[in-house]
N, C-alpha and C. Protein backbone atom coordinates (compact mmCIF):
# COMPACT_ATOMS: atom_id res chain seq x y z
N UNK A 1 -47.15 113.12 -6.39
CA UNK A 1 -47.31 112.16 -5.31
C UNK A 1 -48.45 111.24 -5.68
N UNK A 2 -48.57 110.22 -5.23
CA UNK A 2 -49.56 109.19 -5.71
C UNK A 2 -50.74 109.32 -5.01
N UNK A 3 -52.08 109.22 -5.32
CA UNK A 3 -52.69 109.30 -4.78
C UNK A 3 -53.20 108.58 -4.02
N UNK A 4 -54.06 109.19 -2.85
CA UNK A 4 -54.42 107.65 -1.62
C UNK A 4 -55.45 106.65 -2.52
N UNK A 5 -56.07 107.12 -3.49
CA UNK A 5 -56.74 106.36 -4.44
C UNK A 5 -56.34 105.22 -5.34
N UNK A 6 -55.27 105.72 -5.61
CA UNK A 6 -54.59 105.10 -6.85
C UNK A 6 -54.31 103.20 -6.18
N UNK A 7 -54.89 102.73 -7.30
CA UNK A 7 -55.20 101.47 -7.47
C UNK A 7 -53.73 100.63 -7.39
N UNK A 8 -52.66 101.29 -7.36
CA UNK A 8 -51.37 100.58 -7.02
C UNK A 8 -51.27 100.27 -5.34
N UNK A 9 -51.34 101.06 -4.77
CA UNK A 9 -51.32 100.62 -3.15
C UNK A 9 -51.19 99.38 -2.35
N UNK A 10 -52.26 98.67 -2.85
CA UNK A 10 -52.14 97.05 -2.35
C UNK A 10 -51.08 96.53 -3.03
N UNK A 11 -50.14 96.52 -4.01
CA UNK A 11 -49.25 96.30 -4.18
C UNK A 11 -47.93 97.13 -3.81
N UNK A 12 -47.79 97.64 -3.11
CA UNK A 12 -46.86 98.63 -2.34
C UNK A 12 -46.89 97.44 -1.12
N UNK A 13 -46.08 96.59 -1.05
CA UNK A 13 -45.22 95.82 0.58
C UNK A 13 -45.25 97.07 1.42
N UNK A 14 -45.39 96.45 2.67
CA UNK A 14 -44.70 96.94 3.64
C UNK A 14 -44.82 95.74 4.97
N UNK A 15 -44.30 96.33 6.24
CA UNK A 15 -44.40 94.95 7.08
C UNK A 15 -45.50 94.53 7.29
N UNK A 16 -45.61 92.86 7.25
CA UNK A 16 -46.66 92.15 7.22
C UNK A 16 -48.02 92.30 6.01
N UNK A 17 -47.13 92.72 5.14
CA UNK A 17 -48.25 93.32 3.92
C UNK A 17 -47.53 92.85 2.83
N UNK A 18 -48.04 91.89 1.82
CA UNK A 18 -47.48 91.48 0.84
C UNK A 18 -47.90 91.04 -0.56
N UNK A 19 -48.20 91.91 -1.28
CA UNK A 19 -48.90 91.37 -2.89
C UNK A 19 -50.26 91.55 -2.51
N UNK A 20 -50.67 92.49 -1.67
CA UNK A 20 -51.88 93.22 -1.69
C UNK A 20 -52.60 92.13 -0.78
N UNK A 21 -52.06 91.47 0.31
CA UNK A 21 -52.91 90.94 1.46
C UNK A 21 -51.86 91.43 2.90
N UNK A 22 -52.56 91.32 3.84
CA UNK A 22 -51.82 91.42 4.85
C UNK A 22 -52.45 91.03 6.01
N UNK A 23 -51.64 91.14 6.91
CA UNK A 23 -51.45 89.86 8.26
C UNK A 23 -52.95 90.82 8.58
N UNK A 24 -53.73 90.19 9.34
CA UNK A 24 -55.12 90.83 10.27
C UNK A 24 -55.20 92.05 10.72
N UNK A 25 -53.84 92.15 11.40
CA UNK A 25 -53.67 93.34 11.98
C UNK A 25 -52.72 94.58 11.51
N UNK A 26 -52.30 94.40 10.15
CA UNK A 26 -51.48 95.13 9.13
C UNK A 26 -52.84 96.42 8.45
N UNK A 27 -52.26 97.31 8.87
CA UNK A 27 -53.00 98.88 8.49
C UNK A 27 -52.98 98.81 6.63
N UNK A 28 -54.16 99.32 6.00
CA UNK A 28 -53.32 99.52 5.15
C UNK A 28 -53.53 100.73 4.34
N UNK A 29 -52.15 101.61 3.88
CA UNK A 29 -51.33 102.63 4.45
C UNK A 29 -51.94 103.92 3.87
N UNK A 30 -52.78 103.85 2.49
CA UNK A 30 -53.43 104.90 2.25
C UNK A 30 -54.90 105.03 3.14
N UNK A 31 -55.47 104.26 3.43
CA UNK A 31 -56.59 104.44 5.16
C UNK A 31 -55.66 105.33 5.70
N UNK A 32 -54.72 104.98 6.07
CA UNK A 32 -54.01 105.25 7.80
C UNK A 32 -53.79 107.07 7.39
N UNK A 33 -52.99 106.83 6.21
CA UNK A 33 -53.02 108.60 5.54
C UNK A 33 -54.35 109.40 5.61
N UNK A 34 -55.35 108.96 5.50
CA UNK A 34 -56.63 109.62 5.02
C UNK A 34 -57.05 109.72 6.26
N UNK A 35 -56.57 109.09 7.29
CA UNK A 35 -57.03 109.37 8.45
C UNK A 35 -56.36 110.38 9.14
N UNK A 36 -55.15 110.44 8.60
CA UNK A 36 -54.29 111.42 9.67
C UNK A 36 -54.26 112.65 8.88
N UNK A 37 -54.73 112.46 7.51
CA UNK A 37 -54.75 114.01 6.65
C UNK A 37 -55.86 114.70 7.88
N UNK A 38 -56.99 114.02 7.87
CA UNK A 38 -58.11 114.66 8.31
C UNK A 38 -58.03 114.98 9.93
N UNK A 39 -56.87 113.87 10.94
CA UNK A 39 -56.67 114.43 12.02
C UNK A 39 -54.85 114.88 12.30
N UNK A 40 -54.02 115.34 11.89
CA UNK A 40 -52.43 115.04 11.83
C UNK A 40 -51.92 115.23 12.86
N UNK A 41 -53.04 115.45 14.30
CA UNK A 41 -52.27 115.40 15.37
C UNK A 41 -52.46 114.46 16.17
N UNK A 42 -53.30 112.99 15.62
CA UNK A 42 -53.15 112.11 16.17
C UNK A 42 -52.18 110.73 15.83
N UNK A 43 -51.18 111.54 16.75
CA UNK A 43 -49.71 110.97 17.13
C UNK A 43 -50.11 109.62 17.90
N UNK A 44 -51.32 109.12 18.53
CA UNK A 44 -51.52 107.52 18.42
C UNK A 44 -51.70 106.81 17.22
N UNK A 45 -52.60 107.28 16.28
CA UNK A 45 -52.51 106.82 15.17
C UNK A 45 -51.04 106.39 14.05
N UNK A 46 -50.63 107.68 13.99
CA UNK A 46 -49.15 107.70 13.37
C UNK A 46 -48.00 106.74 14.21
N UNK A 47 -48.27 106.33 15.23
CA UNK A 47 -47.49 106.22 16.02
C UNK A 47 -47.18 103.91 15.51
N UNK A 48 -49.41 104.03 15.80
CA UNK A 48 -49.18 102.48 15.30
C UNK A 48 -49.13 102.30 13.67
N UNK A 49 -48.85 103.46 12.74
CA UNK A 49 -48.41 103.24 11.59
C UNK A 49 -47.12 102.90 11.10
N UNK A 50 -46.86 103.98 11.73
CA UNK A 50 -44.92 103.90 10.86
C UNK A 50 -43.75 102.93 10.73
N UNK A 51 -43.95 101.97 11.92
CA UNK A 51 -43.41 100.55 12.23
C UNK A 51 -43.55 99.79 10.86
N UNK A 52 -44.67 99.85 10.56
CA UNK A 52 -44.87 99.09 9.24
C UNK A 52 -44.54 99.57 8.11
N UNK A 53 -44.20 100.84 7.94
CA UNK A 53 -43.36 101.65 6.54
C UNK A 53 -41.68 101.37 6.67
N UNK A 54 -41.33 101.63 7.76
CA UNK A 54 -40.11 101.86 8.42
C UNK A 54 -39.45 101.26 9.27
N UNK A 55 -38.84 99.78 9.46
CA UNK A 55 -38.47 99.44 10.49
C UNK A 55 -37.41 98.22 10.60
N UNK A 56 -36.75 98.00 11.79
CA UNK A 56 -35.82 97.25 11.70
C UNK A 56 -34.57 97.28 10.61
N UNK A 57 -34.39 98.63 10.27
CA UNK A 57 -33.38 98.68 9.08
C UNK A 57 -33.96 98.90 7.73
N UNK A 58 -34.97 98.60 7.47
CA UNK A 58 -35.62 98.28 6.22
C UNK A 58 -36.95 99.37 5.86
N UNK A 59 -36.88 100.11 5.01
CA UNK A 59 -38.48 100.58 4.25
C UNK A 59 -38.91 99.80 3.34
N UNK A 60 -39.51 99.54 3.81
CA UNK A 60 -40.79 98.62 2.61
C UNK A 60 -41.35 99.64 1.21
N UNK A 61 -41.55 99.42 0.16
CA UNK A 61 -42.11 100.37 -0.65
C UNK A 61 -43.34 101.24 -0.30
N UNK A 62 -44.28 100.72 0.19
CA UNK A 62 -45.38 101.66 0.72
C UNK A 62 -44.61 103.11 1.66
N UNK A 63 -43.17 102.42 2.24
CA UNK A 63 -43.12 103.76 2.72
C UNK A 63 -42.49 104.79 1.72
N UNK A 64 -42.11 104.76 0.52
CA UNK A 64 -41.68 105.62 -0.23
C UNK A 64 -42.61 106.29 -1.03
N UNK A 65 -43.75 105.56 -0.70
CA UNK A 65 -44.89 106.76 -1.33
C UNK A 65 -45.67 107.00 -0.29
N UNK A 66 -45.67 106.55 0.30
CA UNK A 66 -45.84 107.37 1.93
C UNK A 66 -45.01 108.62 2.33
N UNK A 67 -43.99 108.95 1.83
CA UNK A 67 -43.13 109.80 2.23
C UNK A 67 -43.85 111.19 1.97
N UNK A 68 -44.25 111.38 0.62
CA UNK A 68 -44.47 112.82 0.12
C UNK A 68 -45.77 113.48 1.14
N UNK A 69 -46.54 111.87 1.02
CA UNK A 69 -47.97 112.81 2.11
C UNK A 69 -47.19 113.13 3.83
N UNK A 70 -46.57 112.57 4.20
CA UNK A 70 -45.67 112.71 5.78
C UNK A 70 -45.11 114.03 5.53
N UNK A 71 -44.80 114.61 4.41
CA UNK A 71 -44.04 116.09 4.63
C UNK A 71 -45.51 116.68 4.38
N UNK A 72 -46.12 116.46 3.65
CA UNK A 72 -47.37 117.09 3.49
C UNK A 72 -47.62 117.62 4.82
N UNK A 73 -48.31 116.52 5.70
CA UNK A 73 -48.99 116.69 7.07
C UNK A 73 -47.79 117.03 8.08
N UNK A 74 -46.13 117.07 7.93
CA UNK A 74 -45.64 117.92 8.82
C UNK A 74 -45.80 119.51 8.06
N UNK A 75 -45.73 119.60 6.88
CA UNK A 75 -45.93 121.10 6.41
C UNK A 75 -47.57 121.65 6.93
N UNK A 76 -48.34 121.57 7.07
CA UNK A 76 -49.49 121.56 7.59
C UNK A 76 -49.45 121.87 9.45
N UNK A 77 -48.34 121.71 10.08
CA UNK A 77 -48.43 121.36 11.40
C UNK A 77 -47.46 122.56 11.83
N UNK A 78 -47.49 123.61 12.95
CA UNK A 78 -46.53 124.18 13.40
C UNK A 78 -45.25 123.61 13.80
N UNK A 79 -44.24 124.84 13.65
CA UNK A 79 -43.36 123.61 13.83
C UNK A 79 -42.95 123.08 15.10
N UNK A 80 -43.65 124.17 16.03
CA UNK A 80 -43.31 123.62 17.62
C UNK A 80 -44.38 122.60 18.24
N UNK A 81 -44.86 121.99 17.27
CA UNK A 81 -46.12 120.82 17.22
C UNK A 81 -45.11 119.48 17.10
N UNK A 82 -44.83 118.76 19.08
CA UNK A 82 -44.25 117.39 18.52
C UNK A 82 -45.03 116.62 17.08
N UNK A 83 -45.91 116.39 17.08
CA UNK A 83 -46.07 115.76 15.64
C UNK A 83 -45.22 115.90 14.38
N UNK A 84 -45.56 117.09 14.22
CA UNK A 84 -44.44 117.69 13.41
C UNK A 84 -43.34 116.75 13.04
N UNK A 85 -42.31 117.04 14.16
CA UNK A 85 -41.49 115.78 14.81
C UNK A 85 -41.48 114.65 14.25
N UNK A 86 -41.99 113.65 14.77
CA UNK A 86 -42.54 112.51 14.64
C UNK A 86 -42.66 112.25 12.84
N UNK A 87 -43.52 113.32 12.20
CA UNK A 87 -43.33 112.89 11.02
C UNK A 87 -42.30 113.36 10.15
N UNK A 88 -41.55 113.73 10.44
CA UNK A 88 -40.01 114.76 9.58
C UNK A 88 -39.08 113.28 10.30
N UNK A 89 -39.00 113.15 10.96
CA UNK A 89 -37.81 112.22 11.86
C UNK A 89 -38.39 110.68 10.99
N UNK A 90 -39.65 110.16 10.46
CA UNK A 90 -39.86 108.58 9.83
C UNK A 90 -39.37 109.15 8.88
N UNK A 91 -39.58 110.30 7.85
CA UNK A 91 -38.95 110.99 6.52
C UNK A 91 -37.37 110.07 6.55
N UNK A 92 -37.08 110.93 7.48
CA UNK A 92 -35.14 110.93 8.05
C UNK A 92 -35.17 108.70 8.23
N UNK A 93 -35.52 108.47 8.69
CA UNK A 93 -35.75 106.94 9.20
C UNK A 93 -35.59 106.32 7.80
N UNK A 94 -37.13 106.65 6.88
CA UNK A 94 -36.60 105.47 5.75
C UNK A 94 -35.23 106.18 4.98
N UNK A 95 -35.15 107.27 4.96
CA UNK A 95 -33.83 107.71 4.33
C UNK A 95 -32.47 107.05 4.93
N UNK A 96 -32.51 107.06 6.40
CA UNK A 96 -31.33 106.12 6.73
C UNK A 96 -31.61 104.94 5.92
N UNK A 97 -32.53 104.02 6.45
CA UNK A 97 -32.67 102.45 5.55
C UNK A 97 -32.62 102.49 4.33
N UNK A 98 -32.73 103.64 3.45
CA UNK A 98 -32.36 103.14 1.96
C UNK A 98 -31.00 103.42 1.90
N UNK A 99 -29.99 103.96 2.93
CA UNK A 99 -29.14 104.40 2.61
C UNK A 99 -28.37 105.49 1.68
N UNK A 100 -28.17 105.22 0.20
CA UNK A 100 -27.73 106.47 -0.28
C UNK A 100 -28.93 107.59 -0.53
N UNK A 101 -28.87 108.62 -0.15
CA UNK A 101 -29.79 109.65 -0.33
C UNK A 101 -30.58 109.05 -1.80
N UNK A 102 -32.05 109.37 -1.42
CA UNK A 102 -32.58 109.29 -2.80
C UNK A 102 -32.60 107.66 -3.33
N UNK A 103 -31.95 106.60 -2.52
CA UNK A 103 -32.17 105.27 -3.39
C UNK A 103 -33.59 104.80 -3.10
N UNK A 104 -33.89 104.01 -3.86
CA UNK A 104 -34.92 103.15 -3.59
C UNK A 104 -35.01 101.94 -4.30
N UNK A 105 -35.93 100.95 -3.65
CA UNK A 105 -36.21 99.57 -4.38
C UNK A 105 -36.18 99.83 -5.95
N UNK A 106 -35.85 99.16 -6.67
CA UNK A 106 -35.34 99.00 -7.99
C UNK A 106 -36.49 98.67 -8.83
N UNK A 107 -37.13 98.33 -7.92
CA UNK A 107 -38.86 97.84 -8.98
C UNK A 107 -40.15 99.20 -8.46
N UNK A 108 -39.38 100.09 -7.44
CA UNK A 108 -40.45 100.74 -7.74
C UNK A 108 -40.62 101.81 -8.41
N UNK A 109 -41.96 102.19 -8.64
CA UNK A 109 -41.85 102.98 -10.26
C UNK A 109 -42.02 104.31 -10.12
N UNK A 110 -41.40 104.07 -11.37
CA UNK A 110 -40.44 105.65 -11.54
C UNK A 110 -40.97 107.00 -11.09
N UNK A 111 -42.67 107.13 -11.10
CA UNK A 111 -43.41 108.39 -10.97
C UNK A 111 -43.37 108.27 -9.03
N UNK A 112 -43.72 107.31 -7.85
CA UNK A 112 -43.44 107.11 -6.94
C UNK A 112 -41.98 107.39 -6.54
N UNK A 113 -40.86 107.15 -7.04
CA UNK A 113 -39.29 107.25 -6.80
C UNK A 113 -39.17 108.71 -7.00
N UNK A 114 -39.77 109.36 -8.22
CA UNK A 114 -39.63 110.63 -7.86
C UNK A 114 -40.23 111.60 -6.99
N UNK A 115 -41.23 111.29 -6.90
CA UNK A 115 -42.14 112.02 -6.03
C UNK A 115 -41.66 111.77 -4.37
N UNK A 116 -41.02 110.55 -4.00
CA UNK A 116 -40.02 110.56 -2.67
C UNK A 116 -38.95 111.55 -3.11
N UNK A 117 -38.00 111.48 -3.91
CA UNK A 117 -36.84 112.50 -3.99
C UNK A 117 -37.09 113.46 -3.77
N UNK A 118 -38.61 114.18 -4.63
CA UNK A 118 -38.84 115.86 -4.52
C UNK A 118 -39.61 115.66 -3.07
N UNK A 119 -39.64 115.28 -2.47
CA UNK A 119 -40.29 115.41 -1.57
C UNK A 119 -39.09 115.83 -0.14
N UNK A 120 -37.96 115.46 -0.09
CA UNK A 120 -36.82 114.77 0.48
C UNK A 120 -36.10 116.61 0.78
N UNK A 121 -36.14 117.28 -0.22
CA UNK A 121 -35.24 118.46 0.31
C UNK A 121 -36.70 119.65 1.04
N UNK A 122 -37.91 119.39 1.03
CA UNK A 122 -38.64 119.90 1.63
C UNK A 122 -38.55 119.65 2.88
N UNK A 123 -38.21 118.37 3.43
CA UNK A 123 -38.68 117.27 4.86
C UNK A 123 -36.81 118.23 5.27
N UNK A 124 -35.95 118.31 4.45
CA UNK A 124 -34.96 118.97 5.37
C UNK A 124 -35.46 120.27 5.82
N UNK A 125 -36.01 121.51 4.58
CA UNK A 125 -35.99 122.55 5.14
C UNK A 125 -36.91 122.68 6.28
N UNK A 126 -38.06 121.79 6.74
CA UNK A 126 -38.95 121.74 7.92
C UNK A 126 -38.07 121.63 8.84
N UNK A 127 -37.47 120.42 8.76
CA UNK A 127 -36.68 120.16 9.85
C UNK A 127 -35.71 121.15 10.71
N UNK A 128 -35.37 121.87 9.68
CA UNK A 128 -34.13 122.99 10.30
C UNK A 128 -35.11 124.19 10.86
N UNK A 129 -36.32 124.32 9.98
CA UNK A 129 -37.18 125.41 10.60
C UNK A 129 -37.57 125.08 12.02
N UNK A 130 -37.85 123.73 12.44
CA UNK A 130 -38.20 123.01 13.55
C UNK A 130 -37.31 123.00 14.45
N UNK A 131 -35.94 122.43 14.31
CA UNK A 131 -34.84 122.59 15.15
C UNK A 131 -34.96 124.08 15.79
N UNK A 132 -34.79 125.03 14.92
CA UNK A 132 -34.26 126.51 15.09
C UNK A 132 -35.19 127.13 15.96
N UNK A 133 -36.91 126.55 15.71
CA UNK A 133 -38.40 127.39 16.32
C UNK A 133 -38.43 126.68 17.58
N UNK A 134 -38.45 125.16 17.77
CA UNK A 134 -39.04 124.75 18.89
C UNK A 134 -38.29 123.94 19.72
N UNK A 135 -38.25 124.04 21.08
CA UNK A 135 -37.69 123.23 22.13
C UNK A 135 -37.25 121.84 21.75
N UNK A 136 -36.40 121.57 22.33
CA UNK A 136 -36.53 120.06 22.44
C UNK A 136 -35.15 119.77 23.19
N UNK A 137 -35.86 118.53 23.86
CA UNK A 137 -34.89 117.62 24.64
C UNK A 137 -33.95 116.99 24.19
N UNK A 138 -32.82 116.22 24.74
CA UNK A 138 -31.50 115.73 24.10
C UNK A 138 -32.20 114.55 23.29
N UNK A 139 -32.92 113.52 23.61
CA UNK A 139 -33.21 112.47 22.59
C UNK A 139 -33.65 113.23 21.54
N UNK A 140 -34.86 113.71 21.52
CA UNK A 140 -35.42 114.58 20.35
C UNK A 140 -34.91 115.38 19.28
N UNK A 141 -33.73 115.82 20.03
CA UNK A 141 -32.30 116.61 19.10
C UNK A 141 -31.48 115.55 18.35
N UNK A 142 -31.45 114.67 19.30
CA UNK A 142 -30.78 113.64 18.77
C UNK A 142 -31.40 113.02 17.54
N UNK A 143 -32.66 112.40 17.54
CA UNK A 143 -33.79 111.94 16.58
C UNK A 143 -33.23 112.64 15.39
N UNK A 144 -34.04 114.00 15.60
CA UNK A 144 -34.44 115.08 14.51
C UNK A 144 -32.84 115.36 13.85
N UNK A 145 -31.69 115.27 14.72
CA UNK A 145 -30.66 115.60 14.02
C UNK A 145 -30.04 114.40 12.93
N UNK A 146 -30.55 113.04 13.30
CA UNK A 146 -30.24 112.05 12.55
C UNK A 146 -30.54 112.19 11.28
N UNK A 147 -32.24 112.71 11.22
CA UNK A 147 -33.14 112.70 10.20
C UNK A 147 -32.27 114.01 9.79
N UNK A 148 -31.39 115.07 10.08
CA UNK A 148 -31.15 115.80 8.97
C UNK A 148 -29.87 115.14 8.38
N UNK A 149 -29.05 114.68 9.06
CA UNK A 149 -27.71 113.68 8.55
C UNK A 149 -28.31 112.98 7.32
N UNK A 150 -29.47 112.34 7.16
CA UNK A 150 -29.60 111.13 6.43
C UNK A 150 -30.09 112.18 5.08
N UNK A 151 -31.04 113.14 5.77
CA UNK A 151 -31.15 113.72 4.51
C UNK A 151 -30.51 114.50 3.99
N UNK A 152 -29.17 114.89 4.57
CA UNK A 152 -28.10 115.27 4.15
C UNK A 152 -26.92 114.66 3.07
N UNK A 153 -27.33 113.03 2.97
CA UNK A 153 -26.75 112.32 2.77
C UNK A 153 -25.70 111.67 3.38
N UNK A 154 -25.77 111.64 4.70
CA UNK A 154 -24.90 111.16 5.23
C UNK A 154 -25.55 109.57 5.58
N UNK A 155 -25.90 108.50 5.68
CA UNK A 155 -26.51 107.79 6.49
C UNK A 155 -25.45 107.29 7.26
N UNK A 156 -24.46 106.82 7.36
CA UNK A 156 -23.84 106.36 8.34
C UNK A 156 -23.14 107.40 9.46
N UNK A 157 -23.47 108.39 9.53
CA UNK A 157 -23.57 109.45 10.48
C UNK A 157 -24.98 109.46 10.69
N UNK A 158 -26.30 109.47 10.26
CA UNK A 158 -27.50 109.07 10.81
C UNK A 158 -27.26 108.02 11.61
N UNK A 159 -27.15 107.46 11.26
CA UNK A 159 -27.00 105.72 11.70
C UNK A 159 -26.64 105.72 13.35
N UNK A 160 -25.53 106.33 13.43
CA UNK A 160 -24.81 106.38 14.78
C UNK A 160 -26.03 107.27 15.35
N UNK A 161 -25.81 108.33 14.97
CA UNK A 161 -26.67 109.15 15.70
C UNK A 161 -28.19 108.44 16.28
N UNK A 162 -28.94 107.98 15.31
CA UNK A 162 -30.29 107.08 15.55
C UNK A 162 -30.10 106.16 16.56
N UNK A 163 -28.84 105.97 16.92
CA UNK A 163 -28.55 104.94 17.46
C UNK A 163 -28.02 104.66 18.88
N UNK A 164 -27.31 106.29 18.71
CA UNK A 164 -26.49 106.37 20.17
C UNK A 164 -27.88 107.09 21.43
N UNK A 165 -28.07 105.70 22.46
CA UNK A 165 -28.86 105.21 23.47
C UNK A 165 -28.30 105.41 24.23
N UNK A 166 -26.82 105.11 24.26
CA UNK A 166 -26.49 104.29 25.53
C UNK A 166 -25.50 105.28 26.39
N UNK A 167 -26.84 105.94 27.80
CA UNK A 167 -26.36 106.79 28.50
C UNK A 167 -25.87 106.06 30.19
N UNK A 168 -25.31 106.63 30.52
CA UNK A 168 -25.24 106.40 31.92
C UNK A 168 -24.55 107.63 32.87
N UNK A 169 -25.22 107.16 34.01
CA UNK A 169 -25.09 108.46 35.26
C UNK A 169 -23.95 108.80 35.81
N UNK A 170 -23.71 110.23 35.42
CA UNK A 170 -22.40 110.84 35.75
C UNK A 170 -22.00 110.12 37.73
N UNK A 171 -21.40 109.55 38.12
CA UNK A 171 -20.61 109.19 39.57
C UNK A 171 -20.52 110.24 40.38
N UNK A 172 -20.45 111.32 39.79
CA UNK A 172 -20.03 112.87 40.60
C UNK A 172 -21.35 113.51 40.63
N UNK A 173 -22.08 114.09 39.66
CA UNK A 173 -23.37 114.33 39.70
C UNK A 173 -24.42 114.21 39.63
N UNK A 174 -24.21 112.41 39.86
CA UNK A 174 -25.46 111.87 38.55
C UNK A 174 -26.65 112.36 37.68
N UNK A 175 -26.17 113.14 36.71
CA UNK A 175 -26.34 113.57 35.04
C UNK A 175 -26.08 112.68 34.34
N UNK A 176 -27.09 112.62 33.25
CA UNK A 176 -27.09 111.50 32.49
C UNK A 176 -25.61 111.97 31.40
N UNK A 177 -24.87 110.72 31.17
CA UNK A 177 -23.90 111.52 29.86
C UNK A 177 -23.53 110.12 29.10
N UNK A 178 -22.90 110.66 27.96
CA UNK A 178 -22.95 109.08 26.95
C UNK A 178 -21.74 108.20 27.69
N UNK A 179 -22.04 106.92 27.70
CA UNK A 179 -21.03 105.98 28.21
C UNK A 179 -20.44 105.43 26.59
N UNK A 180 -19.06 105.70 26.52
CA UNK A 180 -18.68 105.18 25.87
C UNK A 180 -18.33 103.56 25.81
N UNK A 181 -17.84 103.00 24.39
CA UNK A 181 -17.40 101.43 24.71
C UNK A 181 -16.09 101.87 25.18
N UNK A 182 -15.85 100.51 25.91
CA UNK A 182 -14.46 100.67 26.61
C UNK A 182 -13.63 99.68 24.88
């Protein structure tokens, strides 16, 4: 895994971060790690990070070497610790956006590309340990089950899954249940 040191970083894109400058308010991403190594249950922190590794369809390269330390600090975390969560499910996230299991940007280099791959069947076995140990609500199942689809290789079964929102109230009992398209 690369280190939070390593002098490549500012050249690792991600949103609003580009050729080693970024917008005012753009984190940048080995800080944000070094901060959450030292606290990993602050889920505000992580929370205003990951947008910028992961988002709108797209991982930026910083998040693929971001990936290995995110299983790091969910391996570190119980698994009935939402955090936990939170960081196994961005794992699952850029894996949907690169689409085929294991792809990545074409320029990034080779010791980073691997160190996401080996990193990738660890972030499943958490995940299933997590599913199996700790509670969780229907979105949260939903989340966490995407993130195992994608790292299953499925992404377009992630995809749906990440995706399917759209509930509405049962007429008879009002219980929430999925509204299909007509």
């Amino acid at each position: 895994m690369i280190s939070l040191d390593d002098p490549r970083w500012p050249a690792l894109d991600h949103r609003n971060w580009s050729e080693g400058r970024g917008a005012p308010d753009a984190p940048f991403v080995p800080d944000e790690l070094r901060q959450l190594m030292a606290d990993p249950t602050n889920g505000e922190r992580f929370s205003d990070l990951w947008p910028y590794l992961c988002s709108e369809g797209t991982a930026w390269p910083a998040a693929y070497a971001a990936v290995p330390h995110l299983v790091t600090l969910a391996r570190g975390l119980p698994a009935v610790r939402s955090e936990r969560d939170d960081y196994l499910y961005v794992v699952g996230l850029v894996a949907i956006c690169s689409g085929e299991l294991g792809e990545v940007p074409a320029d990034l280099p080779d010791d980073i590309a691997d160190a996401y791959r080996q990193a990738l069947p660890e972030a499943l076995a958490l995940l299933a340990e997590t599913l199996a140990t700790a509670e969780h609500d229907q979105i949260s199942t939903r989340y966490l089950l995407a993130a195992v689809a994608a790292l299953k290789g499925h992404p377009e079964y992630a995809e749906i899954l990440n995706e399917l929102d759209v509930y509405a109230e049962c007429q008879s009992c009002g219980e929430p249940m999925l509204e299909l398209p007509e």
